[in-house]
Each structure stands twice: as structure tokens, then as C-alpha cells.
N, C-alpha and C. Protein backbone atom coordinates (compact mmCIF):
# COMPACT_ATOMS: atom_id res chain seq x y z
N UNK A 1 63.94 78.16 220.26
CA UNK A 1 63.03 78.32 219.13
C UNK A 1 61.60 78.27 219.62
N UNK A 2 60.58 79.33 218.85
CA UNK A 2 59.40 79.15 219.91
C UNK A 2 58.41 79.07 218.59
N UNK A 3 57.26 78.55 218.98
CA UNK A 3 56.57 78.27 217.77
C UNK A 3 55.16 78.72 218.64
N UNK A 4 53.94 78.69 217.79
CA UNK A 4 52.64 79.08 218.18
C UNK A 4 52.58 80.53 219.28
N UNK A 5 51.92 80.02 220.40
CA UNK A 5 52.16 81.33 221.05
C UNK A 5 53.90 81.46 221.57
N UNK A 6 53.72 82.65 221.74
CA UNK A 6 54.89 82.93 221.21
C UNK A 6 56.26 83.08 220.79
N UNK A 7 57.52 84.04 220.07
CA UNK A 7 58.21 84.38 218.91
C UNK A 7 59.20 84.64 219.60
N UNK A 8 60.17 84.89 218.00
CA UNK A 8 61.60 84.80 218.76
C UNK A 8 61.44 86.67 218.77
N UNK A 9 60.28 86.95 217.94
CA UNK A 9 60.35 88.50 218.11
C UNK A 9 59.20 89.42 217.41
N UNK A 10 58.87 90.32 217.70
CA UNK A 10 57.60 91.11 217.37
C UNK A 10 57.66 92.26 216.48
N UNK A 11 57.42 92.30 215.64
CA UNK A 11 57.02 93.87 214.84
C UNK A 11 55.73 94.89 214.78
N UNK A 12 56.57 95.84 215.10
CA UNK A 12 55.57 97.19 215.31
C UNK A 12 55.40 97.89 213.73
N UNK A 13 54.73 98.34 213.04
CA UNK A 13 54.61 98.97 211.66
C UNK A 13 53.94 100.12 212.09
N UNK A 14 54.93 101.13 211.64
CA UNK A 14 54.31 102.64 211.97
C UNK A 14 54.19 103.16 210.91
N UNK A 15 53.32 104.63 210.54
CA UNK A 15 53.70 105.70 209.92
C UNK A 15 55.09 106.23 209.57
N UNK A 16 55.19 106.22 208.36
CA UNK A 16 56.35 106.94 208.23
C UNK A 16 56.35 108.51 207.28
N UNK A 17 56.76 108.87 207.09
CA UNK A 17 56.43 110.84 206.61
C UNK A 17 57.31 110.08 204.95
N UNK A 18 58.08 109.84 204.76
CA UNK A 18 59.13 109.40 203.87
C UNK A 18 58.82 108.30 202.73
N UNK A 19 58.40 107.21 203.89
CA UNK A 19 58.77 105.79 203.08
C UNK A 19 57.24 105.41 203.41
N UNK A 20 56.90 104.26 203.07
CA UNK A 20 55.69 103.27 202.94
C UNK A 20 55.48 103.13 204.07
N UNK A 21 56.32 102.89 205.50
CA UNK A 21 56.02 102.28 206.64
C UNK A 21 57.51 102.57 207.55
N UNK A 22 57.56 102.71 208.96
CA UNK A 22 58.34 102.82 209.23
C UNK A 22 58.10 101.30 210.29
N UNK A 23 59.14 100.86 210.67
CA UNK A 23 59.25 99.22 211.71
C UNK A 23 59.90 99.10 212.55
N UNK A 24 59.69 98.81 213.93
CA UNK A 24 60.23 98.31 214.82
C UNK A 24 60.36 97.05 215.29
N UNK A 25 61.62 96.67 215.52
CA UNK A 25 61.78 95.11 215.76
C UNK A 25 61.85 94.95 217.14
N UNK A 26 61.04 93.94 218.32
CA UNK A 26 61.94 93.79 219.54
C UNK A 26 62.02 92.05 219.49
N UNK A 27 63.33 91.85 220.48
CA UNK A 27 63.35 90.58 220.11
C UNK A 27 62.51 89.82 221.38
N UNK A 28 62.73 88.09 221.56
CA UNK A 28 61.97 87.65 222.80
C UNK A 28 62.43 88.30 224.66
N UNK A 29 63.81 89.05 224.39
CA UNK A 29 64.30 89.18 225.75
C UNK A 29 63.68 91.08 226.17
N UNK A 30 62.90 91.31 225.02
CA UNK A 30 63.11 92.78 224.70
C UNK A 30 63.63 94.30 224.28
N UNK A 31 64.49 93.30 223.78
CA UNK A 31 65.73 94.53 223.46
C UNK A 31 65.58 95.13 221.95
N UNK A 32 65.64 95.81 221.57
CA UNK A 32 65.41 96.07 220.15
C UNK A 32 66.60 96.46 219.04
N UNK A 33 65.95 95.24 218.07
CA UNK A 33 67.37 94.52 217.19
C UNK A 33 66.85 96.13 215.91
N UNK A 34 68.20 96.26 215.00
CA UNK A 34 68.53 97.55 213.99
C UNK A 34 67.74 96.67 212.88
N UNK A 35 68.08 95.23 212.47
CA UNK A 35 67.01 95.02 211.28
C UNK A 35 67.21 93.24 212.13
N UNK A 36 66.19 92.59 210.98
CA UNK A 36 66.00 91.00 211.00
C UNK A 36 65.04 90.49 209.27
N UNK A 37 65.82 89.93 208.90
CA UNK A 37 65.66 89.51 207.28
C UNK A 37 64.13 89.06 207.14
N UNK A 38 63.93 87.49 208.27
CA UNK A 38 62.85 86.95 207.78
C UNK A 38 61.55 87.99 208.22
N UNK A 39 61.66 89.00 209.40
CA UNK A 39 60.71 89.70 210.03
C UNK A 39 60.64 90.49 209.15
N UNK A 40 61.61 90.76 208.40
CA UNK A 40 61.39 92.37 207.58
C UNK A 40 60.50 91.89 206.16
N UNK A 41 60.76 90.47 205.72
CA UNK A 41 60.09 90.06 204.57
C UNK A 41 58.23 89.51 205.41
N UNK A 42 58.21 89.17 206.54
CA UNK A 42 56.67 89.03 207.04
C UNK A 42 56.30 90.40 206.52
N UNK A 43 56.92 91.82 207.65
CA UNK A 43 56.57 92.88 207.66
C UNK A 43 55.80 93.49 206.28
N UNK A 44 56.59 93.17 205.45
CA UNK A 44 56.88 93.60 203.87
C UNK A 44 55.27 92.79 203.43
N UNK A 45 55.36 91.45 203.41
CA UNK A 45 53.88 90.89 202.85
C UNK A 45 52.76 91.13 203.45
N UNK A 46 52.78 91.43 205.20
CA UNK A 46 51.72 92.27 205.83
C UNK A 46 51.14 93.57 205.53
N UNK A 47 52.16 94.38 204.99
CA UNK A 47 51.54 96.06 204.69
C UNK A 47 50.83 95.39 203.19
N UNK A 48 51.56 94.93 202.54
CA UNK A 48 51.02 94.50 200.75
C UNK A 48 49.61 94.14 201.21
N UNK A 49 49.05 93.04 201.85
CA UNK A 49 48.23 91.87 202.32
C UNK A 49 46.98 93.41 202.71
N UNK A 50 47.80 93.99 204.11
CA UNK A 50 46.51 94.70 204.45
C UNK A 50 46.40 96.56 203.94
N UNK A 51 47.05 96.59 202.41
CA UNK A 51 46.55 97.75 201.67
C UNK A 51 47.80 98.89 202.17
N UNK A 52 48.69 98.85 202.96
CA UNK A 52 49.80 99.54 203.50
C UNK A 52 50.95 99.86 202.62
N UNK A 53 50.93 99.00 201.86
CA UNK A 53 52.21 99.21 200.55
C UNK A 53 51.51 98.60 199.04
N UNK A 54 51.81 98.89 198.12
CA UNK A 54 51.78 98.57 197.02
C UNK A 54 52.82 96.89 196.97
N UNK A 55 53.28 96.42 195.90
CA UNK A 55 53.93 95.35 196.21
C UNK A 55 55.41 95.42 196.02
N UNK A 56 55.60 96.51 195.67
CA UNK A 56 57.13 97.43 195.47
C UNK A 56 56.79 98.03 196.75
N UNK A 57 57.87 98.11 197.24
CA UNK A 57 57.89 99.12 197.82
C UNK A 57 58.80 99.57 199.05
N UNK A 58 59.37 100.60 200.32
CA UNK A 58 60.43 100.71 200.92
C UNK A 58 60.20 101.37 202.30
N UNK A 59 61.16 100.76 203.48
CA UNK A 59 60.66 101.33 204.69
C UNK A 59 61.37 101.30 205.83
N UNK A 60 61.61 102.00 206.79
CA UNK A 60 62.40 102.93 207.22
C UNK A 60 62.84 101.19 208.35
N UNK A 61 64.03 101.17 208.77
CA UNK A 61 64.23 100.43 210.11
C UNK A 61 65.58 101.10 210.59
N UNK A 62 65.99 100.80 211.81
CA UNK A 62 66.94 101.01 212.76
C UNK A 62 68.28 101.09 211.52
N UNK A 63 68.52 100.32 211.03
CA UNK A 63 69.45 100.10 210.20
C UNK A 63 69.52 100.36 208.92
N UNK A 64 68.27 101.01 208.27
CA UNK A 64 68.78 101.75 207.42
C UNK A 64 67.65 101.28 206.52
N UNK A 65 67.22 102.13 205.11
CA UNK A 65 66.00 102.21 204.28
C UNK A 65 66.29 100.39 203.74
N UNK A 66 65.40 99.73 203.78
CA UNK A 66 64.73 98.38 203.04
C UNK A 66 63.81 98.48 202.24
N UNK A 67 64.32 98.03 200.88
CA UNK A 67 63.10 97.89 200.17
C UNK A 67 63.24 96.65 199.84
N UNK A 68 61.80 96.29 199.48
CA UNK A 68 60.72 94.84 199.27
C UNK A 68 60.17 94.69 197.99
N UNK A 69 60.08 93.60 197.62
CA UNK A 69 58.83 93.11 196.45
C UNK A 69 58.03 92.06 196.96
N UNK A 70 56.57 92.33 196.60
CA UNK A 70 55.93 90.88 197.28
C UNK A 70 55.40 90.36 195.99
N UNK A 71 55.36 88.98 195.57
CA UNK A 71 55.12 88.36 194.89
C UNK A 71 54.00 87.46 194.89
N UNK A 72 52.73 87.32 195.54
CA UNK A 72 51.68 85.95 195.91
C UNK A 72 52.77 85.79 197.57
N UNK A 73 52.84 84.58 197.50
CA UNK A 73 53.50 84.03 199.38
C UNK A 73 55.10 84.15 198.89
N UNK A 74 55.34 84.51 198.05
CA UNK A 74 56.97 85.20 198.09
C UNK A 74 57.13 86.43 198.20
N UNK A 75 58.55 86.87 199.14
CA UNK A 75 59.24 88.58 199.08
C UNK A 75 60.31 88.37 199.14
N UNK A 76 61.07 88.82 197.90
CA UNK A 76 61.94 89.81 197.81
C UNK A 76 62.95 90.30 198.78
N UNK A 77 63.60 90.39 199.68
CA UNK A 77 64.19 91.60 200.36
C UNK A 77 65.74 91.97 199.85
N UNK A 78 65.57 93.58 200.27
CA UNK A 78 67.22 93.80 199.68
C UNK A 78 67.44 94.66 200.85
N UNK A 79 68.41 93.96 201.43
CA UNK A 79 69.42 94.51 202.69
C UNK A 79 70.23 95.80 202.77
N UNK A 80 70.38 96.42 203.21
CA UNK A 80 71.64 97.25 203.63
C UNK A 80 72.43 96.88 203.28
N UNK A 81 73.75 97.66 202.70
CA UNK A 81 74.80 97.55 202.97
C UNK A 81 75.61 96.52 203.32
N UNK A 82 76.34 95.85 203.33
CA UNK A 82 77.24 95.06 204.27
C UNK A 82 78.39 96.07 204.85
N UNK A 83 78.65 96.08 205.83
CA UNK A 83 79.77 96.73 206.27
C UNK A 83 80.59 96.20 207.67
N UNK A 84 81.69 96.71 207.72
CA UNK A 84 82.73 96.44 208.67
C UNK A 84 83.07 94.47 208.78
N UNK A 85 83.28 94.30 207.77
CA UNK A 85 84.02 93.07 207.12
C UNK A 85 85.53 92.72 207.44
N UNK A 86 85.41 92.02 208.15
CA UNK A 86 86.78 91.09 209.01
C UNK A 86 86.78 89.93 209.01
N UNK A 87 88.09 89.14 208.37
CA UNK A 87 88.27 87.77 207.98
C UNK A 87 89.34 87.54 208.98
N UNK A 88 88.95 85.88 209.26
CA UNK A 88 89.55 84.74 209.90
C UNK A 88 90.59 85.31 210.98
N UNK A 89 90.22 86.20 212.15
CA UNK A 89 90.73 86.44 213.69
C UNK A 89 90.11 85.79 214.90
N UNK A 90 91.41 85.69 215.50
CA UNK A 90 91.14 84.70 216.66
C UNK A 90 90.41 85.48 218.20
N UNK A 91 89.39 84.49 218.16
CA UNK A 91 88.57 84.57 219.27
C UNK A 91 89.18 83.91 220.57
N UNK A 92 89.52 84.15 221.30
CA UNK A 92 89.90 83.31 222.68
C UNK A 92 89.06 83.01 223.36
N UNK A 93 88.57 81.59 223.62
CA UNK A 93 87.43 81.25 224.84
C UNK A 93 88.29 80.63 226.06
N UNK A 94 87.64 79.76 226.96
CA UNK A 94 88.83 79.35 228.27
C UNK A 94 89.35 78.58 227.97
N UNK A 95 89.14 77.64 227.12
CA UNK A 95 90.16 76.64 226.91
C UNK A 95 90.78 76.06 225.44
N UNK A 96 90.36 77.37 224.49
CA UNK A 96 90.52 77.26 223.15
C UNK A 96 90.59 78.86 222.15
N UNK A 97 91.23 78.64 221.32
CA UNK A 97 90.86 79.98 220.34
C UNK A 97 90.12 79.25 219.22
N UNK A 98 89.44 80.38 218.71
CA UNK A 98 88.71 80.06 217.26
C UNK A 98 88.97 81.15 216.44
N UNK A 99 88.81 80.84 215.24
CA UNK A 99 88.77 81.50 213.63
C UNK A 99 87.73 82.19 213.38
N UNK A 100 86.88 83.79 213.63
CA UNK A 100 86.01 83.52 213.15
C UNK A 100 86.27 84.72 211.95
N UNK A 101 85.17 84.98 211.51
CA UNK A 101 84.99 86.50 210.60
C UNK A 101 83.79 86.69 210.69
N UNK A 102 83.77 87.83 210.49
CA UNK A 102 82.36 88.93 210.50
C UNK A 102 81.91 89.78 209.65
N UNK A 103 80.63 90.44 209.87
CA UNK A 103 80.10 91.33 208.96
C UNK A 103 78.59 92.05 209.28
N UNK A 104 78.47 92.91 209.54
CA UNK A 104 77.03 93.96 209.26
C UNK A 104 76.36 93.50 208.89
N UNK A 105 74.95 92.91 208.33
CA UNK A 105 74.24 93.06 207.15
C UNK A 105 73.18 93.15 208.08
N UNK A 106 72.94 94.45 208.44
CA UNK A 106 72.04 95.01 209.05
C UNK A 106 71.97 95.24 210.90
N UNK A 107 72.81 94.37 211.56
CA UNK A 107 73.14 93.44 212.17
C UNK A 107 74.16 92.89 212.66
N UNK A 108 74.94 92.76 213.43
CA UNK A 108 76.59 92.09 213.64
C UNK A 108 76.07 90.63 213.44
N UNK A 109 77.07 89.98 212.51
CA UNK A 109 77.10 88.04 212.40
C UNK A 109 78.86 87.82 212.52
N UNK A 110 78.99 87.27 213.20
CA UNK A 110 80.05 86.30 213.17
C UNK A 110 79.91 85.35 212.89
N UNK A 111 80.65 84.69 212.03
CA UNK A 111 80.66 83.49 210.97
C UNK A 111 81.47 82.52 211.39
N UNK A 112 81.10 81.69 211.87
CA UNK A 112 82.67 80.26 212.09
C UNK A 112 82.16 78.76 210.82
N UNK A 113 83.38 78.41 210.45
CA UNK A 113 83.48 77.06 209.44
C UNK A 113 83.08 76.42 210.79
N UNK A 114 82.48 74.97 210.41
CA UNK A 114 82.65 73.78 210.95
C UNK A 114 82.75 72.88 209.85
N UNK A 115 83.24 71.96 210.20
CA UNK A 115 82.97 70.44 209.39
C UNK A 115 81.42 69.63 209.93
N UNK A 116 81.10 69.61 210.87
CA UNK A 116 79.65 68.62 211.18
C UNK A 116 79.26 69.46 211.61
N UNK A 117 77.94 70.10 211.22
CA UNK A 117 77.13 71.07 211.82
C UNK A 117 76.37 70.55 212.83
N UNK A 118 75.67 68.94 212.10
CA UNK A 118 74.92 68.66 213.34
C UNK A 118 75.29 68.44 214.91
N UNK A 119 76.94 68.39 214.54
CA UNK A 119 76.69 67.70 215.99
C UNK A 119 77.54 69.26 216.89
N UNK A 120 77.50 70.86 216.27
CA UNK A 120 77.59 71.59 216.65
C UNK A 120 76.56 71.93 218.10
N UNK A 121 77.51 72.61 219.26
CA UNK A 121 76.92 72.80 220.41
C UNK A 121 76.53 74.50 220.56
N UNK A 122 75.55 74.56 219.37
CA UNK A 122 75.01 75.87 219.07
C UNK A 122 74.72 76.81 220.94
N UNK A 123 73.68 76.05 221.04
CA UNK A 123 73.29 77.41 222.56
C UNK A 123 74.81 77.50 223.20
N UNK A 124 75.70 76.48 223.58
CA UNK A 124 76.63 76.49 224.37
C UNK A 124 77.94 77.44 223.80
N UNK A 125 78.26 77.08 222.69
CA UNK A 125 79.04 77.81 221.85
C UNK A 125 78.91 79.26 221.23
N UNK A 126 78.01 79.32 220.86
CA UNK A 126 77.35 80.52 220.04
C UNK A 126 76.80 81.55 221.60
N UNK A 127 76.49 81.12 222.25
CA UNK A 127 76.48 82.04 223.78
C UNK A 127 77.91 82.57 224.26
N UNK A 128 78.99 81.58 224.16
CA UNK A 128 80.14 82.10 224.76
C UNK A 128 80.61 83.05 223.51
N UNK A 129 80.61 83.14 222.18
CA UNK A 129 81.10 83.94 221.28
C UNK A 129 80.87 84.96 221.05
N UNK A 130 78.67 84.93 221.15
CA UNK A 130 78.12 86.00 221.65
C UNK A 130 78.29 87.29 222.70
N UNK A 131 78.83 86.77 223.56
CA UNK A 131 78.67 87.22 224.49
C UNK A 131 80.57 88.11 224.87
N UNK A 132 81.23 87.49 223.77
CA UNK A 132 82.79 87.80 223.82
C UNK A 132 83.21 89.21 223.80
N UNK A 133 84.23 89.81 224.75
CA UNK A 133 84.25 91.36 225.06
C UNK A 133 84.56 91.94 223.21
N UNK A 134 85.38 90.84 222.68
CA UNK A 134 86.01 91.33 221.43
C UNK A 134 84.55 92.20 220.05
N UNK A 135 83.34 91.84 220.49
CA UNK A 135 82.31 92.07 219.84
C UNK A 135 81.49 93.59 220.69
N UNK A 136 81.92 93.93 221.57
CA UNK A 136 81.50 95.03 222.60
C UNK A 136 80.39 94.89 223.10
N UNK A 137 80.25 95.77 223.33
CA UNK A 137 78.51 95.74 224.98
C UNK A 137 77.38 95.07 224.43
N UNK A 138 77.29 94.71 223.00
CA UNK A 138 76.10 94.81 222.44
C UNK A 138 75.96 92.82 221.81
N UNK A 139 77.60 92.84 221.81
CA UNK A 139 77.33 91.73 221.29
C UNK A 139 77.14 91.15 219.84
N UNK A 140 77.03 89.49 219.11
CA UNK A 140 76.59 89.43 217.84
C UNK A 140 75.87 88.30 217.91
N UNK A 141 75.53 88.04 216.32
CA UNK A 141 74.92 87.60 216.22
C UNK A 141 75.79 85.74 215.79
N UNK A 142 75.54 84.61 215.91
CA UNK A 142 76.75 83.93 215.58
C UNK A 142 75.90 82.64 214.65
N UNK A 143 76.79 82.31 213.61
CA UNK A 143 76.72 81.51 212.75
C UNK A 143 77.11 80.62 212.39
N UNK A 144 76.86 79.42 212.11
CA UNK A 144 78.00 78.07 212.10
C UNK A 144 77.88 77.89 210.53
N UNK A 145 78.62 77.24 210.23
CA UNK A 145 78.28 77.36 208.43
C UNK A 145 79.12 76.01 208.00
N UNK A 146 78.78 74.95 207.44
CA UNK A 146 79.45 73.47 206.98
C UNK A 146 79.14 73.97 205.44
N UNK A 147 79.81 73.77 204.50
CA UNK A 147 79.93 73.92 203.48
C UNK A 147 80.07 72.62 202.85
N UNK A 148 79.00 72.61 201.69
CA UNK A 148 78.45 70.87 201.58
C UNK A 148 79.19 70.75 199.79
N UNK A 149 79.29 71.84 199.09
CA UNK A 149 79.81 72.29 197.95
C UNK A 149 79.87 73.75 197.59
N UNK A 150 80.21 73.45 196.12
CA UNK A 150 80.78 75.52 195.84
C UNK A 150 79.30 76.29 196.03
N UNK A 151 78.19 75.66 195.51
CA UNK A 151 77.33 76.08 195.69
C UNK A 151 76.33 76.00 196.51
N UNK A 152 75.95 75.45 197.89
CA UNK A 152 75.32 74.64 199.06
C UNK A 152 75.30 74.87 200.13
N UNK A 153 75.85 75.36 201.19
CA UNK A 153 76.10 75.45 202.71
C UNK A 153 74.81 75.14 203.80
N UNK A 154 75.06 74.79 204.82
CA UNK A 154 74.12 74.94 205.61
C UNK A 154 74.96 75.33 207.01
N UNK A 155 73.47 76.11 207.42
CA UNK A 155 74.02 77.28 208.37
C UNK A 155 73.09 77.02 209.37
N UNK A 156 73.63 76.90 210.68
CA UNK A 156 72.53 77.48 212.01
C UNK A 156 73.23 78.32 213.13
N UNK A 157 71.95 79.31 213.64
CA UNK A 157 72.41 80.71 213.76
C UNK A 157 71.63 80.70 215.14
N UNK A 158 72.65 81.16 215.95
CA UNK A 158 72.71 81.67 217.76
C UNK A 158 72.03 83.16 217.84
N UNK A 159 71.24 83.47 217.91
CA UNK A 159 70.54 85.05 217.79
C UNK A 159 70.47 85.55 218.97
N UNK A 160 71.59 86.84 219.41
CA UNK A 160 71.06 87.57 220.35
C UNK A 160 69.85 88.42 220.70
N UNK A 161 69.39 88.49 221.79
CA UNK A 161 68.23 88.81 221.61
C UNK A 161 67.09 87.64 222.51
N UNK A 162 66.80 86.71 221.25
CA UNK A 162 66.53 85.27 221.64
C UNK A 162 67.37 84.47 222.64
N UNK A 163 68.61 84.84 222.60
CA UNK A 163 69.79 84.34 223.24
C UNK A 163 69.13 82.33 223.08
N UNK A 164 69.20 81.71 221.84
CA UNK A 164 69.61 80.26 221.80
C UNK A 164 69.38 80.39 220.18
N UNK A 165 68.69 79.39 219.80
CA UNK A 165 68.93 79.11 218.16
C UNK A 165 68.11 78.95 217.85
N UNK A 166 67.80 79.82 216.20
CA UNK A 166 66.43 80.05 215.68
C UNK A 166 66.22 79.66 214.49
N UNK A 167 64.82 78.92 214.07
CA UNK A 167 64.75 77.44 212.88
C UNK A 167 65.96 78.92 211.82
N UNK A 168 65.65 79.81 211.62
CA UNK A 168 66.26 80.90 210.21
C UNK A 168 66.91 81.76 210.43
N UNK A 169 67.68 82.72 209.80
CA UNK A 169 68.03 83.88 210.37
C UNK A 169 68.30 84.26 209.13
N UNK A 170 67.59 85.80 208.15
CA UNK A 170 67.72 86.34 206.76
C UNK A 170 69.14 86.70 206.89
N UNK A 171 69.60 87.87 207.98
CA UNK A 171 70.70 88.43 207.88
C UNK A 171 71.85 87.95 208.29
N UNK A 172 71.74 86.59 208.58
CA UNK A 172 72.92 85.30 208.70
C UNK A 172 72.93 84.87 207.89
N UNK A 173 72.27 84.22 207.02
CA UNK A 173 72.42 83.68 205.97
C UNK A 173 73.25 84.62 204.61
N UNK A 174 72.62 85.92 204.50
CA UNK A 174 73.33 86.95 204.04
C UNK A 174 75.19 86.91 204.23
N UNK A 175 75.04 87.19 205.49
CA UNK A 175 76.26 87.19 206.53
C UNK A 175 77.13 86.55 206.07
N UNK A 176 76.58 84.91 205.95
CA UNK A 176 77.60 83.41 205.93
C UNK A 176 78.17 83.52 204.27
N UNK A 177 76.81 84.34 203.37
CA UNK A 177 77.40 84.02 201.86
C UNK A 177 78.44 85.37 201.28
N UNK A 178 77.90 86.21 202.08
CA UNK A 178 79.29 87.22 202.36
C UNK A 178 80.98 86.84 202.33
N UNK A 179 80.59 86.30 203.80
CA UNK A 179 82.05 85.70 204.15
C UNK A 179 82.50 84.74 202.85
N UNK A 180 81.67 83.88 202.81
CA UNK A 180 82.19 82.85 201.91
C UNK A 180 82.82 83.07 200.53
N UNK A 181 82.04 84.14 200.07
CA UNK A 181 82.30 84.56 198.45
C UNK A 181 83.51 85.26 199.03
N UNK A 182 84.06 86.11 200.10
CA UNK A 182 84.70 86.76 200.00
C UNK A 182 85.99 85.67 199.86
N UNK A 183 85.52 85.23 200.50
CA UNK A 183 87.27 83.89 200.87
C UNK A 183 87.08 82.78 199.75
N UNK A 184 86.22 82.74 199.06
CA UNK A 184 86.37 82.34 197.57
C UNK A 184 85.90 80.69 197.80
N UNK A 185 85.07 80.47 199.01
CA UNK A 185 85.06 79.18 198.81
C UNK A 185 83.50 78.73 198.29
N UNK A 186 82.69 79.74 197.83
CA UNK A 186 81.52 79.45 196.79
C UNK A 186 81.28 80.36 195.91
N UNK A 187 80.48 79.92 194.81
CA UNK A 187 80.20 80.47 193.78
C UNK A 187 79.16 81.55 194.02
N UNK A 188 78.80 82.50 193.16
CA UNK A 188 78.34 83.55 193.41
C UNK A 188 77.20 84.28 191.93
N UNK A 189 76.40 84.52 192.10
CA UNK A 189 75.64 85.19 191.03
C UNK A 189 76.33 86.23 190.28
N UNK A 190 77.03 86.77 191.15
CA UNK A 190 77.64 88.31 190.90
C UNK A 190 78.81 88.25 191.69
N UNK A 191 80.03 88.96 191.08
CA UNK A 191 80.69 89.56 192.34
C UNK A 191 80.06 91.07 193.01
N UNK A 192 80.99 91.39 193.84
CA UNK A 192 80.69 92.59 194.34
C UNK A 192 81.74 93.59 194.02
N UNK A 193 81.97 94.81 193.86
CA UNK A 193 82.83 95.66 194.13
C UNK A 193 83.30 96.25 195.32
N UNK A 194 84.25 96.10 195.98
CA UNK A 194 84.84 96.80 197.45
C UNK A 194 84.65 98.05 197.50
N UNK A 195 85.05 98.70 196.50
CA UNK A 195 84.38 100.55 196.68
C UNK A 195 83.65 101.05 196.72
N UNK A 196 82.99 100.20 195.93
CA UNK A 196 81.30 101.05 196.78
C UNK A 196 80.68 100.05 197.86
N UNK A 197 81.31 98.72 197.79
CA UNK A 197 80.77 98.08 199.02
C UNK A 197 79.25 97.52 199.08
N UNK A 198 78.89 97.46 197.28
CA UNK A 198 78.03 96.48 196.73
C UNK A 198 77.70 94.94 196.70
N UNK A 199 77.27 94.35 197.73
CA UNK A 199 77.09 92.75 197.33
C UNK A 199 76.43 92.34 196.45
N UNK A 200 75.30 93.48 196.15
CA UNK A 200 74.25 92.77 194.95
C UNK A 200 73.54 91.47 195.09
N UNK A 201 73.64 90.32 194.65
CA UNK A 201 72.54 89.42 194.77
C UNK A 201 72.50 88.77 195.91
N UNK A 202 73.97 89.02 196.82
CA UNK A 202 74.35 88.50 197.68
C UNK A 202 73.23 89.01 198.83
N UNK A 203 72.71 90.40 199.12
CA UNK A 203 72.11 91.06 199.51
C UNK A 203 70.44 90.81 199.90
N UNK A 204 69.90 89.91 198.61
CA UNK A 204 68.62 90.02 198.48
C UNK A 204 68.35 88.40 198.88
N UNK A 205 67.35 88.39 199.91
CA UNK A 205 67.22 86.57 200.10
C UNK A 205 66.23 86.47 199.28
């Protein structure tokens, strides 16, 4: 986690012919991530702030059109899609398998339950899962998630890229309430429909 000088990652805001702004994300190792929640909601209050967008408004990233609302020091964001959704398969590490499930939301997250988050061995763990052939060349993003009630969880998230653990992550958090609503173990604003592959509120942090 890096604070002051500098980030777990940088945004570029370009011209776009289409939309309000087009964005590039790279992360601290340099590689460049398809979207990132909390960067895309900075991004979003920066164009508003310096005359670049109205406070509605939508813009192009790796992963697909985002649109924003900025509110005073609140935004809005509404994600992509969720896609390629897989529940509770076993991961093999060297001396154990795990449970996890996954999901897109902009982004690869793999999701694992724990019971004690705190005393989770995030860099150590979330590196070997990361890094697992079963996720391909590219890798994910990984999530621990303790579920405190139907409505509550707390989550901390292994970010490739950064490669260790970062204070937030928009499209993990997304990710974790995905999984969860899907397997029914929290409550939800909305459901979603599978055919069109709508999360709805689930979508927007």
C-alpha cells in the first residue's frame, strides 16, 4: 500500500471522438489494468473539477464504456457488465486446495470466504492464487471476504499489478457482492437477471 509520493497506480485522461474522455490505467509494476473502480471514480471527479465533463457523464476504458455522476466529494460509478461467473472450484496450492469463485467486473476477482479476515495472510496467499496457472498468463485479482451479517462483509483485496494489498479495491468489492448475492448469503437492493446478465445496484459503488 503506498501513500503520498507514490500509488498503487496512475491515470492518463485522453481525448476521446465518442465519449467525454477516454482513460488509461497503469498499475505500480507498469502493466496496464482494463478498468479500476476507485481510479475510475477519482478520474470521473477530476474531468467534472477541471471543466472536462459535465457531472453526468461517460468514458471510454480498456474494459468497456463507464459512466459517472459526480455529486460535491461523491461519484457515482456504474461498472461493466459482470461476466464469466464461476462458483465454489477448487484451487490446488502445495499443500492444500481451496474453494474459490470468480467474476469480471471489469477485471478478473477471485473471491475466497474466510472466517477471520484479520488474521488472513493476504500478500502470501493472495500471491500464490494470483499467480495460479488455473487463472492464465494474466492472472487475478484476489479477495478475502468474512461475512459479519446478511447485510455487512468485509473484504481485503491482493491486486495484481501492485502485486500486495491495497487500503480499497471498487471492482472487488463489486466482485465479493456478486458472488455473495449469487450464493444467497446477503441481501441485496435488487436482484439481477441471468439473461441479460444485469447486476444493477450491485454494479454501482
Amino acid at each position: 500500500m503506498h501513500h503520498s509520493v507514490g500509488a498503487d497506480g496512475v491515470v492518463f485522461i485522453e481525448k476521446s471522438t465518442e465519449y467525454d474522455f477516454r482513460w488509461r490505467f497503469f498499475n505500480a509494476d507498469g502493466s496496464e489494468a482494463e478498468m479500476c473502480g476507485n481510479g475510475g471514480r477519482c478520474a470521473a471527479r477530476f474531468a467534472y473539477v477541471r471543466g472536462i465533463a459535465k457531472h453526468r457523464m461517460a468514458f471510454e476504458t480498456v474494459a468497456g464504456v463507464i459512466k459517472a455522476e459526480v455529486h460535491g466529494a461523491k461519484v457515482k460509478l456504474q461498472l461493466t457488465n459482470p461476466v464469466d461467473l464461476k462458483l465454489d472450484y477448487p484451487v490446488g496450492l502445495d499443500d492444500k486446495e481451496l474453494f474459490v469463485s470468480s467474476v469480471n467486473t471489469g477485471v478478473p476477482h477471485a473471491v475466497l470466504l474466510v472466517t477471520d479476515i484479520d488474521y488472513v495472510p493476504v500478500e502470501d496467499l493472495g500471491r500464490m492464487i494470483r499467480y495460479h496457472k488455473i487463472f492464465g498468463e494474466k492472472g487475478t485479482n484476489v479477495n478475502f471476504v468474512e461475512i459479519m451479517d446478511k447485510k455487512h462483509v468485509k473484504v481485503r483485496t491482493y491486486e495484481r499489478g501492485v502485486e500486495g494489498e491495497t487500503l480499497a479495491c471498487g471492482t472487488g468489492a463489486v466482485a465479493s457482492a456478486v458472488i455473495l448475492a449469487e450464493k444467497g448469503l446477503v441481501k441485496t437492493l435488487s436482484t439481477y437477471r441471468h439473461g441479460e446478465e444485469r447486476f444493477e445496484d450491485l454494479r454501482r459503488l
